[in-house]
N, C-alpha and C. Protein backbone atom coordinates (compact mmCIF):
# COMPACT_ATOMS: atom_id res chain seq x y z
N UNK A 1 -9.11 11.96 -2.96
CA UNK A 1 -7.98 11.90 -2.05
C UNK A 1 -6.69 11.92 -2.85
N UNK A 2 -5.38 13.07 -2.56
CA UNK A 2 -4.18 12.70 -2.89
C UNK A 2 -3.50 12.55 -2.10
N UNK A 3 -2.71 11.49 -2.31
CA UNK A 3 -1.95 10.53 -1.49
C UNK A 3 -0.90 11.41 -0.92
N UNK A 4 -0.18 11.35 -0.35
CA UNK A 4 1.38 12.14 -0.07
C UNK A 4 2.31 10.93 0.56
N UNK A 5 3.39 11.36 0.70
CA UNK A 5 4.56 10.59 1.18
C UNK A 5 4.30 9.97 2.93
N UNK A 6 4.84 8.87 2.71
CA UNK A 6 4.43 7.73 3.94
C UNK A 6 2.59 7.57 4.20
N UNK A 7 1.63 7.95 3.06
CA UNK A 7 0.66 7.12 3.04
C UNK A 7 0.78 5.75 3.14
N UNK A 8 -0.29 4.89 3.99
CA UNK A 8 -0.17 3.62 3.76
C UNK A 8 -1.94 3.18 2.83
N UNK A 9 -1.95 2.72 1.85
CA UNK A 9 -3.16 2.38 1.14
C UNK A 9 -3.32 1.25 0.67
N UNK A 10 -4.76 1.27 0.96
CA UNK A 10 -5.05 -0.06 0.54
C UNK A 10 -5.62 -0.14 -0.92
N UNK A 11 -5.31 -1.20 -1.53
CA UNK A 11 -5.06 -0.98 -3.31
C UNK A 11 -6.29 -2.30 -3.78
N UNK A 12 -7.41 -1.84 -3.96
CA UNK A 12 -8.23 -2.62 -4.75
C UNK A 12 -8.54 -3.06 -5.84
N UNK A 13 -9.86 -3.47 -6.07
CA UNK A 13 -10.20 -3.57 -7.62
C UNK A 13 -11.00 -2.12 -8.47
N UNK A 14 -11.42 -0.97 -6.97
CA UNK A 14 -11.64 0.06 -7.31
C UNK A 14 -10.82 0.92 -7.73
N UNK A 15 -9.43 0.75 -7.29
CA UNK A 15 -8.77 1.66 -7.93
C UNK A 15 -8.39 1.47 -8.96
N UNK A 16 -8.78 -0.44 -9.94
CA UNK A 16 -8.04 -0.66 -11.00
C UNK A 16 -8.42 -1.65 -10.95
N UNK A 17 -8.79 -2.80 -12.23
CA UNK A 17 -9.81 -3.70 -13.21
C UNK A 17 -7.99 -4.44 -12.48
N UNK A 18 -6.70 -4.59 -12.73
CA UNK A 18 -5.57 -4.76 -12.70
C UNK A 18 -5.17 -5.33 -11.23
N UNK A 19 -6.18 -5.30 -10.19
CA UNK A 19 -5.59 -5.36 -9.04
C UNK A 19 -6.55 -6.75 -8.87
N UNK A 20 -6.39 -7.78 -9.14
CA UNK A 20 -7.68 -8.43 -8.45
C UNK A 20 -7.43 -8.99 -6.96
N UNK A 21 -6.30 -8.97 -6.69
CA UNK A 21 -6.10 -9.13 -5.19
C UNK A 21 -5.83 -7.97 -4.23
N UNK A 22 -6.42 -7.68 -2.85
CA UNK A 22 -6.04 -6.86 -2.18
C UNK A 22 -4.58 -6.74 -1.65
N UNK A 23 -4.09 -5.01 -1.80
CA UNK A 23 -3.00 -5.10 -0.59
C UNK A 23 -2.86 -3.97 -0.29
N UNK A 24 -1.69 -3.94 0.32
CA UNK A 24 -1.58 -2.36 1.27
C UNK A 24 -0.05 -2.18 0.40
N UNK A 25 -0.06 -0.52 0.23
CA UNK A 25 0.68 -0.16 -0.37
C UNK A 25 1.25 1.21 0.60
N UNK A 26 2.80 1.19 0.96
CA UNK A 26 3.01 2.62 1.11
C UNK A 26 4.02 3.76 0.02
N UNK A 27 3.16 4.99 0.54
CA UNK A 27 3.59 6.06 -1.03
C UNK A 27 5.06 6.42 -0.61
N UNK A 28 5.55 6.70 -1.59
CA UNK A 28 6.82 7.42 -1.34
C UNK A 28 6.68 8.63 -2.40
N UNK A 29 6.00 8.46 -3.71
CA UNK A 29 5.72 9.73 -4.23
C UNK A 29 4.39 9.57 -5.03
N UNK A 30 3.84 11.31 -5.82
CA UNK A 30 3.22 11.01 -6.29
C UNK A 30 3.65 11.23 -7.95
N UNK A 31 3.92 10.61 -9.14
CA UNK A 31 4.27 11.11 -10.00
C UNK A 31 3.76 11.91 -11.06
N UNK A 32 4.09 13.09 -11.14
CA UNK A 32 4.16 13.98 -12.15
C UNK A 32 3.48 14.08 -13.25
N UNK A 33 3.05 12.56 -13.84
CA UNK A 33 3.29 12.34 -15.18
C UNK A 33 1.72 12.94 -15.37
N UNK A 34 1.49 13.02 -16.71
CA UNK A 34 -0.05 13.29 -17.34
C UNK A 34 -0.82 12.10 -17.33
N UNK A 35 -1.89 11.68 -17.02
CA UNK A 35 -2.17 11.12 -16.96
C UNK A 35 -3.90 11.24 -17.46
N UNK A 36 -4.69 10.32 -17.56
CA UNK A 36 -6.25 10.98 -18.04
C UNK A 36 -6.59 11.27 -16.56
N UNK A 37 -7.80 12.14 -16.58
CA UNK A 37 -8.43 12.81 -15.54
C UNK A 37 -8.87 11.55 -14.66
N UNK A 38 -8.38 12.34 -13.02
CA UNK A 38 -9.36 11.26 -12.05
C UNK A 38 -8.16 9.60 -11.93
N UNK A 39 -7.04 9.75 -12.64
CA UNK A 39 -5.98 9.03 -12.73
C UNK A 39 -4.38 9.45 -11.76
N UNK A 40 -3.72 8.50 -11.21
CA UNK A 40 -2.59 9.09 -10.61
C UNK A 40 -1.34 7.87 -11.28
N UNK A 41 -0.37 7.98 -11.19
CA UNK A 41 0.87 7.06 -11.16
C UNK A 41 1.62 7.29 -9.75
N UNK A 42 1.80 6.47 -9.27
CA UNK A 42 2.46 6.46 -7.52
C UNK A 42 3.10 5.39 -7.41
N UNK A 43 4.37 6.00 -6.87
CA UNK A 43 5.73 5.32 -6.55
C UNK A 43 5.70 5.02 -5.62
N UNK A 44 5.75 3.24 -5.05
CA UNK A 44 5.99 3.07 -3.31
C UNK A 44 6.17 1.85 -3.48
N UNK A 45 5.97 1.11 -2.38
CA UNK A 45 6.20 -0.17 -1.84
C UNK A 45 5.01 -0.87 -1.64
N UNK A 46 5.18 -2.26 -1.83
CA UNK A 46 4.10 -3.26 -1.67
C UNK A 46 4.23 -3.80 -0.71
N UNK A 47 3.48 -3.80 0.44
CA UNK A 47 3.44 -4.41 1.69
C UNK A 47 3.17 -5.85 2.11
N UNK A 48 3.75 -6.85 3.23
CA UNK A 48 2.97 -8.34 3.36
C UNK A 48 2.13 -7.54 4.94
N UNK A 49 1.93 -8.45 4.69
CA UNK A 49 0.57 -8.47 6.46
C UNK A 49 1.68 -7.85 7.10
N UNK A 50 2.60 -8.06 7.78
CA UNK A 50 3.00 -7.42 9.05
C UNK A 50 3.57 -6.10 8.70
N UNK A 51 3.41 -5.82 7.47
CA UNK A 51 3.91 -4.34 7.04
C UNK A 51 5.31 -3.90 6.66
N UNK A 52 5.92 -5.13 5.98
CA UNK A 52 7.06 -5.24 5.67
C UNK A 52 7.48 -5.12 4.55
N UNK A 53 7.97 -4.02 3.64
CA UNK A 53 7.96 -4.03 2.32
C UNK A 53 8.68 -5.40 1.23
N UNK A 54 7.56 -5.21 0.65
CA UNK A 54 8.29 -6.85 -0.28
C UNK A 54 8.79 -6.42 -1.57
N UNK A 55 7.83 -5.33 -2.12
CA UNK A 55 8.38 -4.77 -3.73
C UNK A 55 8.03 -3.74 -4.07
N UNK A 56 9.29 -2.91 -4.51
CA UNK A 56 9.10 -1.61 -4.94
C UNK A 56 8.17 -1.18 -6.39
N UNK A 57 7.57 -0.89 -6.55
CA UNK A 57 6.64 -0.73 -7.84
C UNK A 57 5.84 1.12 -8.09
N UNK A 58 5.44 0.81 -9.58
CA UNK A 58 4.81 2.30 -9.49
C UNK A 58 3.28 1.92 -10.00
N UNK A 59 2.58 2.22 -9.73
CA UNK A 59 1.13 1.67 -10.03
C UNK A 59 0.50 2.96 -10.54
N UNK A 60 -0.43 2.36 -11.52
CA UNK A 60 -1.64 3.85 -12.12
C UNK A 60 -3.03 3.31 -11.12
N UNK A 61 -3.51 4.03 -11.01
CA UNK A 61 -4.32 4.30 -9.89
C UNK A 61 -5.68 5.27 -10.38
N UNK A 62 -6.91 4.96 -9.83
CA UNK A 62 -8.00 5.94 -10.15
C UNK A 62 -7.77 6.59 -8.44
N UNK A 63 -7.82 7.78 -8.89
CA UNK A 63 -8.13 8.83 -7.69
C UNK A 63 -8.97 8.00 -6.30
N UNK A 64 -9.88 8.13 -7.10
CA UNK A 64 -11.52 7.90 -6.47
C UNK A 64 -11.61 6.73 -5.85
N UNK A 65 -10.59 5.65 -5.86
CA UNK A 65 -10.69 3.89 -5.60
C UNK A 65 -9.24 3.91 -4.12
N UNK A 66 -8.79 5.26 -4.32
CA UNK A 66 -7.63 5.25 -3.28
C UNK A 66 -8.42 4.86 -1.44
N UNK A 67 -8.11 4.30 -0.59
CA UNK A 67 -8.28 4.03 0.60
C UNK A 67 -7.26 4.49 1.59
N UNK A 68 -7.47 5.25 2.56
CA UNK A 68 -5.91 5.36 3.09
C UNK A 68 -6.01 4.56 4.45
N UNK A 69 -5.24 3.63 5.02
CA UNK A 69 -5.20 3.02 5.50
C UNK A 69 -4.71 3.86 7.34
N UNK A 70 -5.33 3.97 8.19
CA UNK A 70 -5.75 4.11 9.82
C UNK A 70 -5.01 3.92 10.49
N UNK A 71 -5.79 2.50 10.97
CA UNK A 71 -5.57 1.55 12.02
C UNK A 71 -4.18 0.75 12.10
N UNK A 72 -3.22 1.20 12.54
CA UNK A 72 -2.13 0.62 12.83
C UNK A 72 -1.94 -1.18 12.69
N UNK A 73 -0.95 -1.57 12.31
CA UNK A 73 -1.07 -3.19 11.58
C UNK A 73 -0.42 -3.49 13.16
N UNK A 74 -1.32 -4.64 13.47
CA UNK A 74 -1.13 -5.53 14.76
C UNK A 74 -0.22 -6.54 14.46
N UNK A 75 0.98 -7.00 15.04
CA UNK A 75 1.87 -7.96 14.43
C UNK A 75 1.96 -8.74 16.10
N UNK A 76 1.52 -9.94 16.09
CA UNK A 76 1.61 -11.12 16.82
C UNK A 76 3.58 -10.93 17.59
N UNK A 77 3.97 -10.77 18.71
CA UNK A 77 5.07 -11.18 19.42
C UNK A 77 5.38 -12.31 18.78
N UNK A 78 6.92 -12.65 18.84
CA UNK A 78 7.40 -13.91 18.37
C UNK A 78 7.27 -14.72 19.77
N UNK A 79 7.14 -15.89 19.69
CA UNK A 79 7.18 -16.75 20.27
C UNK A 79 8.31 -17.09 21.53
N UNK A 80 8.72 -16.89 22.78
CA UNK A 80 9.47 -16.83 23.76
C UNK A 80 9.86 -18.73 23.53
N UNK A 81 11.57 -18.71 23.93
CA UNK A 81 12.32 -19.67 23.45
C UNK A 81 11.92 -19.88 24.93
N UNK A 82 11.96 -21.73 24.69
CA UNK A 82 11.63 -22.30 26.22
C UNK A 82 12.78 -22.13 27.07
N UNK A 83 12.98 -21.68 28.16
CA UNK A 83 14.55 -22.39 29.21
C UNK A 83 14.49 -23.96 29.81
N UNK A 84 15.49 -24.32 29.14
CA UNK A 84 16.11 -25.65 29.91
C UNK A 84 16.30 -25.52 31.20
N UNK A 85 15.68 -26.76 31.70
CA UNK A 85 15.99 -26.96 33.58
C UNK A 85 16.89 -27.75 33.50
């Protein structure tokens, strides 16, 4: 899989020994650079749960460990303020 612009992915320990926690990442590019085979460098954002970017970063990446992420992120309504009687 290559990624393209406004991918949203999910970033494991398959794509990298470096990741030991899961998250969702969206692409903004893919970079250029040389890299060894079956390898990418990708420019984007690091996502929290409701899909809100927290940090811009560029990550090396195995091809083969990329996930692209579907299912639209469900974010809970805020909470309705009580009215005073």
């Amino acid at each position: 899989m290559t990624p393209r612009a406004g991918d949203v992915l999910r970033i494991t320990r398959a794509c990298s020994v470096q990741f030991l926690r899961p998250f969702r990442f969206r692409v903004i590019r893919v970079l250029d650079w040389h890299t060894y085979h079956g390898w990418l460098w990708i420019d984007g954002y690091q996502l929290n749960s409701a899909g809100d970017a927290t940090a811009r970063r560029s990550i090396f990446v195995m091809r083969g460990g990329l996930v692209k992420v579907t299912a639209p992120v469900i974010v809970q309504p805020a909470a309705r303020p009580r009215r005073s009687r």
